[in-house]
N, C-alpha and C. Protein backbone atom coordinates (compact mmCIF):
# COMPACT_ATOMS: atom_id res chain seq x y z
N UNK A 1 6.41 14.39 -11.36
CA UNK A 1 4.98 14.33 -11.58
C UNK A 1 4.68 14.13 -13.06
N UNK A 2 5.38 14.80 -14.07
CA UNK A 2 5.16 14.41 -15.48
C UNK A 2 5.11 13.30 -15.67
N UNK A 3 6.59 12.74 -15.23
CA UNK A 3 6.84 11.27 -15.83
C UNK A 3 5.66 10.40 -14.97
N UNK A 4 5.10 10.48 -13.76
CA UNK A 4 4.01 9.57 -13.76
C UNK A 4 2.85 10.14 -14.99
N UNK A 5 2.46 11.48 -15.07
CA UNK A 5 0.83 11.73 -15.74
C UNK A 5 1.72 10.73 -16.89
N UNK A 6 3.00 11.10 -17.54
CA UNK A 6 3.24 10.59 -19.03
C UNK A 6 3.00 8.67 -18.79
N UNK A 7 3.10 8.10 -17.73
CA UNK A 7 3.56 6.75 -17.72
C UNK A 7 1.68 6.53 -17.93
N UNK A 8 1.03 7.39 -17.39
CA UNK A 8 -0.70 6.79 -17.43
C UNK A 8 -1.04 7.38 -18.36
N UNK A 9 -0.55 8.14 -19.05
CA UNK A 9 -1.12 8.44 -20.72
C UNK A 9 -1.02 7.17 -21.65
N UNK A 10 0.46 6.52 -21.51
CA UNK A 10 1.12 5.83 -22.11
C UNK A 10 0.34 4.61 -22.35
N UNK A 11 -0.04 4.16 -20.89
CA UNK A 11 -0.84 3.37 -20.39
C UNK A 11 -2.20 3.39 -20.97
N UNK A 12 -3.30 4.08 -21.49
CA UNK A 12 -4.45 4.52 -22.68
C UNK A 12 -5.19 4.84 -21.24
N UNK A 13 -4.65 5.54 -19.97
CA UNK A 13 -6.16 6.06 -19.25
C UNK A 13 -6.64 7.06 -19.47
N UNK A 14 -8.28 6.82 -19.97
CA UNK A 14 -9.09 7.96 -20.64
C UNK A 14 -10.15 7.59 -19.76
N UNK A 15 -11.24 8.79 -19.92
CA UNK A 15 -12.48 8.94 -18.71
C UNK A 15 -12.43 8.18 -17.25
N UNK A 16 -13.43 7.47 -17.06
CA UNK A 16 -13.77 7.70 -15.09
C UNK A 16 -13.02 6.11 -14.97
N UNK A 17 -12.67 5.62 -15.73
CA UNK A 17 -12.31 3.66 -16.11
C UNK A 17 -10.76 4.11 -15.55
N UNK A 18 -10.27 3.86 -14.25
CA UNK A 18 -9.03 3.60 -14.44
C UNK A 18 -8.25 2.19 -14.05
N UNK A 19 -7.71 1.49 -14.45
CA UNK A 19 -7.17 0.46 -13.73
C UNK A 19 -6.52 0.13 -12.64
N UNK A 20 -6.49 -0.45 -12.32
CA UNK A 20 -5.44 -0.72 -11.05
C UNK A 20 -3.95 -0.41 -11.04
N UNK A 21 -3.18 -1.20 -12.46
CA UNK A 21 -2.31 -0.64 -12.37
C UNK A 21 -1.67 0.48 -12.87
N UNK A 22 -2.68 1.12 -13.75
CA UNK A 22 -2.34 2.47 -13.87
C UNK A 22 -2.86 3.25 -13.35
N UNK A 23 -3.31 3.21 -11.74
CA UNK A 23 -3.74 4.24 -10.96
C UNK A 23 -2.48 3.83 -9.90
N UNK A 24 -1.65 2.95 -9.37
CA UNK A 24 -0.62 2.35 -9.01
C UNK A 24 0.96 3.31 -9.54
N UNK A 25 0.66 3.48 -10.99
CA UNK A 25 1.61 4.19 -11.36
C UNK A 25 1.55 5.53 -11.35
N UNK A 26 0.16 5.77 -11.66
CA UNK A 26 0.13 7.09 -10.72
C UNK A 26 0.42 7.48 -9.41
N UNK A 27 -0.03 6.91 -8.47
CA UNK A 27 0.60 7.05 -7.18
C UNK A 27 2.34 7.29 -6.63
N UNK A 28 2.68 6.16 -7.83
CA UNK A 28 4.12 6.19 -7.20
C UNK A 28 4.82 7.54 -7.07
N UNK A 29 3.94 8.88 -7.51
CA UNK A 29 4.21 10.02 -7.74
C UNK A 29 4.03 10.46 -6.76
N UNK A 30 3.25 10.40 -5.76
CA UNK A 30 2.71 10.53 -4.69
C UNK A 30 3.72 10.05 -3.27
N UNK A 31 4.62 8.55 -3.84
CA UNK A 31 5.14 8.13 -2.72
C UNK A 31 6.82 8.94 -2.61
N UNK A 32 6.87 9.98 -3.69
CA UNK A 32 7.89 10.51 -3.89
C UNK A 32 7.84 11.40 -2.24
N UNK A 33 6.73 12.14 -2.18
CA UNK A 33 6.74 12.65 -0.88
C UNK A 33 6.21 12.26 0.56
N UNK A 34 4.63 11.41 0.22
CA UNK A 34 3.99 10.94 1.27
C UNK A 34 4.51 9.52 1.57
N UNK A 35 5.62 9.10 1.24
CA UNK A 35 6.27 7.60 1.39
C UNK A 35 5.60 6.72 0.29
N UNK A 36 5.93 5.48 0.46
CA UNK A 36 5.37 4.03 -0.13
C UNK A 36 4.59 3.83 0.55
N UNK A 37 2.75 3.31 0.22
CA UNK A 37 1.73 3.17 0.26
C UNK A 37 1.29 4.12 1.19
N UNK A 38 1.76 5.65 0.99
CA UNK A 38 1.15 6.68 1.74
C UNK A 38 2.12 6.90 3.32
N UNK A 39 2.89 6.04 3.59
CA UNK A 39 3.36 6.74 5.11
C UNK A 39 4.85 7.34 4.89
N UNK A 40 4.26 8.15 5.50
CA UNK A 40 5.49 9.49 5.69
C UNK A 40 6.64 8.87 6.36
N UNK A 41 8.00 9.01 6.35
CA UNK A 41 8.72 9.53 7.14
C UNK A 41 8.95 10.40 7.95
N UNK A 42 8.11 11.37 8.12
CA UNK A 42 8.20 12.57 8.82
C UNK A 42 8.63 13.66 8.33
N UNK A 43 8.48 14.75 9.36
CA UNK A 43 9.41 16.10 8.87
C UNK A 43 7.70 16.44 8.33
N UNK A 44 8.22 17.47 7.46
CA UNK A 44 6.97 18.63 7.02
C UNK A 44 5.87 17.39 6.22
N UNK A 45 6.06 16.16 5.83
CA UNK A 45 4.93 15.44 4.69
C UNK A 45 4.27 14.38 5.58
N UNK A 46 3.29 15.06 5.42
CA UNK A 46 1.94 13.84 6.32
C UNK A 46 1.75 12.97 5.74
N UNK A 47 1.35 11.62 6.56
CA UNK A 47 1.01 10.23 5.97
C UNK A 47 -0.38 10.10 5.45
N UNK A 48 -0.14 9.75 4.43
CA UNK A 48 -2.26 10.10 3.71
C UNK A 48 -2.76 8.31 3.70
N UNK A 49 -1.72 7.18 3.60
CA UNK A 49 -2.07 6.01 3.64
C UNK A 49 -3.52 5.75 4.62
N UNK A 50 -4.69 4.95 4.34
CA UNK A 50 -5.54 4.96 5.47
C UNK A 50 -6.33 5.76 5.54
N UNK A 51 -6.30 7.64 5.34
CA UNK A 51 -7.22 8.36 5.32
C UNK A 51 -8.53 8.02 4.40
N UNK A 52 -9.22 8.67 4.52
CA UNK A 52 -10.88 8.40 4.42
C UNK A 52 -10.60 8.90 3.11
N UNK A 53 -11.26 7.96 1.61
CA UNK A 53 -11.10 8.76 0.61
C UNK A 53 -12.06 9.55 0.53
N UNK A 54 -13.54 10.01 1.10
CA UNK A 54 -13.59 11.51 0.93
C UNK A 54 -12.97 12.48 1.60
N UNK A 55 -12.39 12.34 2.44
CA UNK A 55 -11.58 13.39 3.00
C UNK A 55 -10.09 13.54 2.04
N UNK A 56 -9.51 12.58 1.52
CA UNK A 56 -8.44 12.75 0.77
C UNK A 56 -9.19 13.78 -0.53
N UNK A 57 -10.36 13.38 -1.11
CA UNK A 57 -10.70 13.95 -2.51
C UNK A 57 -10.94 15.20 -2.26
N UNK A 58 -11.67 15.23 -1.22
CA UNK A 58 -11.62 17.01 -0.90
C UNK A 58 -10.75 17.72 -0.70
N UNK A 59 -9.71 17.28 -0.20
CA UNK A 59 -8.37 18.11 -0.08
C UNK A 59 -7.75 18.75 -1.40
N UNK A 60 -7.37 17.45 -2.19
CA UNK A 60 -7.31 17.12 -3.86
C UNK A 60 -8.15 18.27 -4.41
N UNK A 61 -8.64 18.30 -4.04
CA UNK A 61 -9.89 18.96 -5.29
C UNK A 61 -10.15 20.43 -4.49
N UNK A 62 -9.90 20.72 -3.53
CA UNK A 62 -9.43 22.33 -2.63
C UNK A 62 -8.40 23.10 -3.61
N UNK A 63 -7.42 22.27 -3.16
CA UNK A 63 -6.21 22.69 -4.17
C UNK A 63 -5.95 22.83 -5.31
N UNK A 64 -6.72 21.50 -5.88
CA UNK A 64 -6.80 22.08 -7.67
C UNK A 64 -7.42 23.14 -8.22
N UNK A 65 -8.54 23.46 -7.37
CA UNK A 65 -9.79 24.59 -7.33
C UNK A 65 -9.55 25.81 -6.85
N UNK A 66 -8.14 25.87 -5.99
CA UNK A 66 -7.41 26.67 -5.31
C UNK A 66 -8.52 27.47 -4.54
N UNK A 67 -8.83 26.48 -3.50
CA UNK A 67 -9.91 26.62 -2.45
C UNK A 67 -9.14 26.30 -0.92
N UNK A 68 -7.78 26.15 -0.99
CA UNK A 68 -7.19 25.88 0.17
C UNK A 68 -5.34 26.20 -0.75
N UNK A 69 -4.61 26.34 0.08
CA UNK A 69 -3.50 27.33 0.26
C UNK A 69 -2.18 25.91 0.76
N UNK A 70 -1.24 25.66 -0.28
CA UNK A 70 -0.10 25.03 0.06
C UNK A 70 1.00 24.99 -0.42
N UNK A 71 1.95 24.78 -0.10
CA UNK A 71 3.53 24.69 -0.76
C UNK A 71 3.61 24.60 -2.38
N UNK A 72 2.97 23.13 -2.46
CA UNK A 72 3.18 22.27 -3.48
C UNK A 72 2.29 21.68 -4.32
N UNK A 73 1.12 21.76 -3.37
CA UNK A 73 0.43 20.67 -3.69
C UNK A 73 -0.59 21.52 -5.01
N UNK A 74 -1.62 22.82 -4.21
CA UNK A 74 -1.83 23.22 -5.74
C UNK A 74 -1.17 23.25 -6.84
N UNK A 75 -0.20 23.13 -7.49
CA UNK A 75 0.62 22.56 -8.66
C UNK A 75 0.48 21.26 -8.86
N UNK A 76 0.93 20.54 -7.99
CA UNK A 76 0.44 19.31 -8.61
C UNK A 76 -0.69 18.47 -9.29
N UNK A 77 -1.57 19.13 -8.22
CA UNK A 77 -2.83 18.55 -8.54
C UNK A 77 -3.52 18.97 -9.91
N UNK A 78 -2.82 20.06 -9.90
CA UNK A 78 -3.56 20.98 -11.20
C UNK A 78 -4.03 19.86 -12.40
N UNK A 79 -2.66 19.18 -12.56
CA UNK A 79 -2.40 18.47 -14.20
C UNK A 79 -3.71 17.27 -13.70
N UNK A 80 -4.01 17.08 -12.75
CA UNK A 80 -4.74 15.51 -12.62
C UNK A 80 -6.45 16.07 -12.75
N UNK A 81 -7.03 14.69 -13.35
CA UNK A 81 -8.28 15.02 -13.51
C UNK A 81 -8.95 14.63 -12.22
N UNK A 82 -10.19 15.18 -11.97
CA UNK A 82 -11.41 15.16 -10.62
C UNK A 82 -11.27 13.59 -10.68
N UNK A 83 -11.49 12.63 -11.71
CA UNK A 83 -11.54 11.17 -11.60
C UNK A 83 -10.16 10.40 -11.37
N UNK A 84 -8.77 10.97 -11.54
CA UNK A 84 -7.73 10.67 -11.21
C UNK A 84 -6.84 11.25 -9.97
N UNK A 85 -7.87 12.10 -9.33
CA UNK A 85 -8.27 12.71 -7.71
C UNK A 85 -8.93 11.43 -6.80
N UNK A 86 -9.83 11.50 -7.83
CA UNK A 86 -10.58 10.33 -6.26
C UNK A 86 -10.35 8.85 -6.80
N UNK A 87 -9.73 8.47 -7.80
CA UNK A 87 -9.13 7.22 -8.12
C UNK A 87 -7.73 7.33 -6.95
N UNK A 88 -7.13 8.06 -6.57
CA UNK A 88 -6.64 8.42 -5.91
C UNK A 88 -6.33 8.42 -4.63
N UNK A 89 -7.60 8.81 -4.51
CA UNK A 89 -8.25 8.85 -3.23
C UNK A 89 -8.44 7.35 -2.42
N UNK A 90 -9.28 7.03 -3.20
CA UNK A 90 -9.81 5.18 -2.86
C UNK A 90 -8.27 4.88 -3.07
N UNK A 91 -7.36 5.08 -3.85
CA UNK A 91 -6.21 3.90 -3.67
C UNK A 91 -5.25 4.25 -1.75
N UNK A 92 -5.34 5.25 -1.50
CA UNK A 92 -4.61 5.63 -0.43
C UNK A 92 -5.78 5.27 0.60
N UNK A 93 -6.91 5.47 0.33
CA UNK A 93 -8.07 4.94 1.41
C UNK A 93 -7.81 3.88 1.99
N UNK A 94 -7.11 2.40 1.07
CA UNK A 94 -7.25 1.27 1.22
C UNK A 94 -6.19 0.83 1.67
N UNK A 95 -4.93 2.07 2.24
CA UNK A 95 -3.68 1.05 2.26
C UNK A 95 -3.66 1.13 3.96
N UNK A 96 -3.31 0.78 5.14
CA UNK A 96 -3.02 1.10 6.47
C UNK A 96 -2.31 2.12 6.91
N UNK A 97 -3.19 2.63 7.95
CA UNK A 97 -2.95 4.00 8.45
C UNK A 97 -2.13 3.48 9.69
N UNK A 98 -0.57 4.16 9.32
CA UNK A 98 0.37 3.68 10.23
C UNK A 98 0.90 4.76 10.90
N UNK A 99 0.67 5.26 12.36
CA UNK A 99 1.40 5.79 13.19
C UNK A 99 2.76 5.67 12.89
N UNK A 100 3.35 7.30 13.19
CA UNK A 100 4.88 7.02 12.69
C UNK A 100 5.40 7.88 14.24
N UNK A 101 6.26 6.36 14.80
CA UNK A 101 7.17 6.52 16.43
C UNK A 101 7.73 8.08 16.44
N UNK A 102 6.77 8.62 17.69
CA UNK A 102 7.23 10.01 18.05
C UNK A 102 7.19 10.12 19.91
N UNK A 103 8.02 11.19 20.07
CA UNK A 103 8.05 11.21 21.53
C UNK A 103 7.58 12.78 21.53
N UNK A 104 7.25 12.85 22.50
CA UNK A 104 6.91 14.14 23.40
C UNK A 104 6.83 14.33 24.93
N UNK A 105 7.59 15.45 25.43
CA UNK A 105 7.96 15.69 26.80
C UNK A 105 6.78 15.82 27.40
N UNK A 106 6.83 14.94 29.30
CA UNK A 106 6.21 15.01 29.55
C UNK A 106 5.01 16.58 30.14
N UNK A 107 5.85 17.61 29.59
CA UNK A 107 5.17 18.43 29.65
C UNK A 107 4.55 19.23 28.61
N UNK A 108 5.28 18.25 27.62
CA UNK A 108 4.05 18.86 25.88
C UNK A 108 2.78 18.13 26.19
N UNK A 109 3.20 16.75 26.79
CA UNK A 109 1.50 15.65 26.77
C UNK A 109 0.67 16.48 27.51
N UNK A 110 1.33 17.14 28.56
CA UNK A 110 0.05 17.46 29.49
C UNK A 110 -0.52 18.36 28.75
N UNK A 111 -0.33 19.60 28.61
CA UNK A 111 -0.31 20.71 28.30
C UNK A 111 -1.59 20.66 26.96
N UNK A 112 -0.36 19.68 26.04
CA UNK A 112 -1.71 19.05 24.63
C UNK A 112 -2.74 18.31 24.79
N UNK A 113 -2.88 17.25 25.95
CA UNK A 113 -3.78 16.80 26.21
C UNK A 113 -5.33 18.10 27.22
N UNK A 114 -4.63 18.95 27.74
CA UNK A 114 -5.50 20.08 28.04
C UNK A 114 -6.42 20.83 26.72
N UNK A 115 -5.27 21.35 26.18
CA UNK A 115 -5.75 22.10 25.13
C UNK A 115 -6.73 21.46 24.04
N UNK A 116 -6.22 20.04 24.03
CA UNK A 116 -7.05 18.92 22.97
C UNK A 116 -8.90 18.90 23.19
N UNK A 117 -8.29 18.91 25.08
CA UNK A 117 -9.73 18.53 25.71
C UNK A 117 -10.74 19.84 25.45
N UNK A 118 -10.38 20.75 25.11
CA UNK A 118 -10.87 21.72 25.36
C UNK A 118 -11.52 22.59 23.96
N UNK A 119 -10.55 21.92 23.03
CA UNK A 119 -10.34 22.90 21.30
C UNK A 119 -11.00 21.73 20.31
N UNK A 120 -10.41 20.63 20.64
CA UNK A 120 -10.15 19.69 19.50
C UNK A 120 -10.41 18.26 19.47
N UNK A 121 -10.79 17.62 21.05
CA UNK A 121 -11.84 16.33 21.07
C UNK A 121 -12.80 16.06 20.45
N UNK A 122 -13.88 17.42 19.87
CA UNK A 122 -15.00 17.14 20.05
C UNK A 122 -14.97 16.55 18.02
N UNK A 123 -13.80 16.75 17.61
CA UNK A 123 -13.65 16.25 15.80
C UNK A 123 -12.40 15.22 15.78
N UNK A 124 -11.20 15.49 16.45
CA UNK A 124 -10.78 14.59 16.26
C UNK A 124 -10.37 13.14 17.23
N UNK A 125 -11.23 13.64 18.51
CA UNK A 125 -11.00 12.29 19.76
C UNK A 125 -9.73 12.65 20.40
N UNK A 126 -9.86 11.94 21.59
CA UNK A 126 -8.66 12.28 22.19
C UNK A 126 -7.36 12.10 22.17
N UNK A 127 -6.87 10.94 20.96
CA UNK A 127 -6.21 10.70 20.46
C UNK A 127 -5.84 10.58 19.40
N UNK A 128 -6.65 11.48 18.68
CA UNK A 128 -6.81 11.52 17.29
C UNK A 128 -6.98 10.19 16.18
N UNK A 129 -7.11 9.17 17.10
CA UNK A 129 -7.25 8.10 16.48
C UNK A 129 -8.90 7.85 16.10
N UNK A 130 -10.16 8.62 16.67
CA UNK A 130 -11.16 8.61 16.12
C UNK A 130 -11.98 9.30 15.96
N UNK A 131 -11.76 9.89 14.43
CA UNK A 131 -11.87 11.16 14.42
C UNK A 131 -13.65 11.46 13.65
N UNK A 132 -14.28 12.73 13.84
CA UNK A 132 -15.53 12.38 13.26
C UNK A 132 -15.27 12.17 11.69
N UNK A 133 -16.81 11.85 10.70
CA UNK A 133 -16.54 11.53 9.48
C UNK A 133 -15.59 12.67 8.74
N UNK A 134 -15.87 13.86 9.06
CA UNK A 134 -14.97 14.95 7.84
C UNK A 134 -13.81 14.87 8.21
N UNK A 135 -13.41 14.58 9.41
CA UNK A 135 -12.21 14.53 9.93
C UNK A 135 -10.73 13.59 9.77
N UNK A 136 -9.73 13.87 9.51
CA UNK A 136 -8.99 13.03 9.49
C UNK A 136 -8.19 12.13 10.33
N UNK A 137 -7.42 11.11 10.77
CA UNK A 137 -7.29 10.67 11.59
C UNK A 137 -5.52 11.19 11.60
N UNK A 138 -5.25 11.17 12.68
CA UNK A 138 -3.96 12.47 13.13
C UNK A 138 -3.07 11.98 14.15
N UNK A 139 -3.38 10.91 14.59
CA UNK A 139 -3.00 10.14 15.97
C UNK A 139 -1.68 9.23 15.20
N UNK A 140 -0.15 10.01 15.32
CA UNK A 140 1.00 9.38 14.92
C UNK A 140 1.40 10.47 13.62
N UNK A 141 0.33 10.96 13.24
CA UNK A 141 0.76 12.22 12.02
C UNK A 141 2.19 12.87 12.90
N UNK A 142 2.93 13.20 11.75
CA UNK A 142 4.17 14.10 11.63
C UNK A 142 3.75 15.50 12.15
N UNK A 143 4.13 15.50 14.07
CA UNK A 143 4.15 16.44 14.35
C UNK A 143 4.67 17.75 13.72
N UNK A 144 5.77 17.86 13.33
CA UNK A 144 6.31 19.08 12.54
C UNK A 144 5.25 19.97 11.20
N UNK A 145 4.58 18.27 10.87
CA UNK A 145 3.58 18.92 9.59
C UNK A 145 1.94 19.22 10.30
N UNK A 146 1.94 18.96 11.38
CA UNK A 146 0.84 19.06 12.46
C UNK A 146 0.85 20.29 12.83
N UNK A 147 1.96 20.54 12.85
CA UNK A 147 2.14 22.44 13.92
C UNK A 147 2.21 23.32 12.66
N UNK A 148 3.35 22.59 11.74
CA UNK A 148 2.60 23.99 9.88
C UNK A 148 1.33 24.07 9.57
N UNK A 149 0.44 23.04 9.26
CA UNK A 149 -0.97 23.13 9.20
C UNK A 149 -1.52 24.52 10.22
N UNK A 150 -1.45 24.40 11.28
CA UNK A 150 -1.98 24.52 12.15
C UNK A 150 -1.51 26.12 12.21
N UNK A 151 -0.33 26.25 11.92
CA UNK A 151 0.03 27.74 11.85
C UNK A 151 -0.84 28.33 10.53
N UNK A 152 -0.49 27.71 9.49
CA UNK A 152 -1.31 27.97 7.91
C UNK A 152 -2.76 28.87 8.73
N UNK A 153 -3.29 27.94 9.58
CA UNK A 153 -4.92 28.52 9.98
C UNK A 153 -4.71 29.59 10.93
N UNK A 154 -3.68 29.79 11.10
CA UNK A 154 -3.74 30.90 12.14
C UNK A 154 -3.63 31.73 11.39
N UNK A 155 -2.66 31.99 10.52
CA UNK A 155 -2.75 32.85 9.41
C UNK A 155 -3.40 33.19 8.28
N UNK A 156 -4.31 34.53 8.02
CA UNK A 156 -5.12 35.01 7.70
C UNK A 156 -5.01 35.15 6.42
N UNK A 157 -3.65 34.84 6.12
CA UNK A 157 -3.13 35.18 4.71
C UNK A 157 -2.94 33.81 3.63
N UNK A 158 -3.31 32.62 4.21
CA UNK A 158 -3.47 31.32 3.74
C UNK A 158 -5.19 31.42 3.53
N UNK A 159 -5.28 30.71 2.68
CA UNK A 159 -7.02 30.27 2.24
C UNK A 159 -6.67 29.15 2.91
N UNK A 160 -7.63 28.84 4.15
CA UNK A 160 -7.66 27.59 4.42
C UNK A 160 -9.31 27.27 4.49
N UNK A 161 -10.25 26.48 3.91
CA UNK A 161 -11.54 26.49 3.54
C UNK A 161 -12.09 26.34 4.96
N UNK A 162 -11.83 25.17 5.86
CA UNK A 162 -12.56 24.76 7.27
C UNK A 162 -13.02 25.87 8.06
N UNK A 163 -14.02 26.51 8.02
CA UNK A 163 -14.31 27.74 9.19
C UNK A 163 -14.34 26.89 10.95
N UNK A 164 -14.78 25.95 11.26
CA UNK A 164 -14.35 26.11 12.50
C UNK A 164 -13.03 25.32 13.11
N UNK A 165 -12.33 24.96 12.09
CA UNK A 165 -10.90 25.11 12.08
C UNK A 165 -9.81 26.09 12.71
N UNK A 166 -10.67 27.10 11.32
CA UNK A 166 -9.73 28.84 11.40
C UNK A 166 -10.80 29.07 12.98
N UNK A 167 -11.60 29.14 12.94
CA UNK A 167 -12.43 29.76 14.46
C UNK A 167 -11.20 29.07 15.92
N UNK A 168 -10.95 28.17 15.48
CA UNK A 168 -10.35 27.16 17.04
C UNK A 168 -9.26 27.53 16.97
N UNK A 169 -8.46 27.58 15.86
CA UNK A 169 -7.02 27.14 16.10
C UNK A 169 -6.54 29.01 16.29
N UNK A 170 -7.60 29.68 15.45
CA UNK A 170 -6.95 31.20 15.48
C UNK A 170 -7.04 31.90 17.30
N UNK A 171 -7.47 30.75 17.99
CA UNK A 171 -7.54 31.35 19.38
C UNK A 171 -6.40 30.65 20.06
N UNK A 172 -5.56 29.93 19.25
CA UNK A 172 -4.21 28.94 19.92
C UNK A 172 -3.55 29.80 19.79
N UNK A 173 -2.35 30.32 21.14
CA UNK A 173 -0.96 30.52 20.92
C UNK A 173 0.11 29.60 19.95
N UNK A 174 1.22 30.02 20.26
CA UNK A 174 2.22 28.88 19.39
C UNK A 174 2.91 27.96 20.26
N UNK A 175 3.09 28.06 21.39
CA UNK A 175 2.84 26.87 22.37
C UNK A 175 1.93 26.10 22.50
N UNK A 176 0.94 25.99 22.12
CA UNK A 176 -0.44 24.96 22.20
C UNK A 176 -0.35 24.65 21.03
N UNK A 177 -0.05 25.40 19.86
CA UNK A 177 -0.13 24.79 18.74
C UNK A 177 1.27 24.03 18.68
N UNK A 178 2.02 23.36 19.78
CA UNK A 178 3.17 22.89 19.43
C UNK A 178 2.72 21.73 20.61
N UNK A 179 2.50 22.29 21.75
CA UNK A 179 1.63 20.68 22.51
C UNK A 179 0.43 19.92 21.66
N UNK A 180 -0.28 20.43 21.42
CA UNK A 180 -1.45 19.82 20.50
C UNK A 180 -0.72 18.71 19.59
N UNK A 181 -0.03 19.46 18.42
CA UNK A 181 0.87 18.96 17.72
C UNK A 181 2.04 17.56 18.28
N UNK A 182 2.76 17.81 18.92
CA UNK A 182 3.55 16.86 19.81
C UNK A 182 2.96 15.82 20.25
N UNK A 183 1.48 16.11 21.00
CA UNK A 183 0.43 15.65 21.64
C UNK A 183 0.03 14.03 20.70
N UNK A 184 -1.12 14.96 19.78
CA UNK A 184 -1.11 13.99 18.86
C UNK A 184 -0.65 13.19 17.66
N UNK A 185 0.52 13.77 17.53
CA UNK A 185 2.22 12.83 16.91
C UNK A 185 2.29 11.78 17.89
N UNK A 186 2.51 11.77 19.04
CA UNK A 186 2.96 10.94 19.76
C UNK A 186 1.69 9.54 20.57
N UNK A 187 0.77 9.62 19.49
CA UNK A 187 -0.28 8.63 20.28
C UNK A 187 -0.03 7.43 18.89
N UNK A 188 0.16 6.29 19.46
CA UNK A 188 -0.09 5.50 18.52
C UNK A 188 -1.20 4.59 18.24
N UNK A 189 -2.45 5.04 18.75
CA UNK A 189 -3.51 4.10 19.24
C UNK A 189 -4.74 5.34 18.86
């Protein structure tokens, strides 16, 4: 993370003016974990490519504000400014939101597709592919980082900001929070 802030110092970015390609080189800091142009490989790091840049800036700016609770990410964000947040933001906004190939048994689908219908249609669709505006789109997200989230809100001991988030998910077992999860990993549409 240094060596990118140092490569856009280097570069003369000062106030809300950033360029293209030194908001580019900033990122590449970014593809260290969330992949190249935002898509994950999987495992615990979600694909941010495609997401809505106000929903990316708010996240960004949770964590720097330490208004939401994570591994890594409050640290990182710390060093970046609010304008090199949502410069940020718009650059991952603009790249394609790519489903990443997952399977799930036919008795996680059912099970998640119940629980979905019931907890979690009414923000993120039934396939998480259309999700309302605050919402992010989740349909191919890295189940594994789908079911940590999701535990984070169950737990009382994480700041997680969303109240009817923590309201829904704190009424999921850890089986639903693993169909849900599976559920919508595995939609590519």
């Amino acid at each position: 993370m240094r060596k990118g802030l140092l490569a856009v110092a280097l570069c003369g970015v000062t106030g809300s003016a950033m360029a293209v390609g030194d908001i580019e080189i900033l990122a590449r800091t970014c593809n260290n974990c969330h992949g190249v142009s935002g898509v994950s490989a999987g495992g615990s790091m979600p694909s941010i490519g495609g997401l809505p840049s106000a929903y990316l800036s708010k996240i960004m700016k949770e964590w720097k504000y330490d208004k939401r609770d994570a591994a890594t990410m409050n640290r990182i964000v710390k060093g970046l400014t609010d304008d090199e947040i949502n410069a940020l933001a718009v650059y991952f906004s603009k790249k394609r939101w790519v489903p990443l190939p997952q399977r799930a048994s036919a008795a996680a689908m059912a099970k998640g597709k119940q629980v979905i219908f019931e907890n979690c249609e009414d923000c993120h669709g039934a396939t998480g592919s259309d999700p309302d505006i605050d919402a992010p789109k989740i349909n191919g997200q890295a189940a594994r980082y789908m079911a940590l989230e999701l535990e984070k809100y169950r737990d009382g001991a994480f700041e997680m900001p969303h109240r009817k988030m923590n309201k829904i998910v704190r009424k999921l077992n850890g089986g639903e929070i693993d169909a849900v999860s599976d559920y919508y990993g595995a939609q590519r549409k």
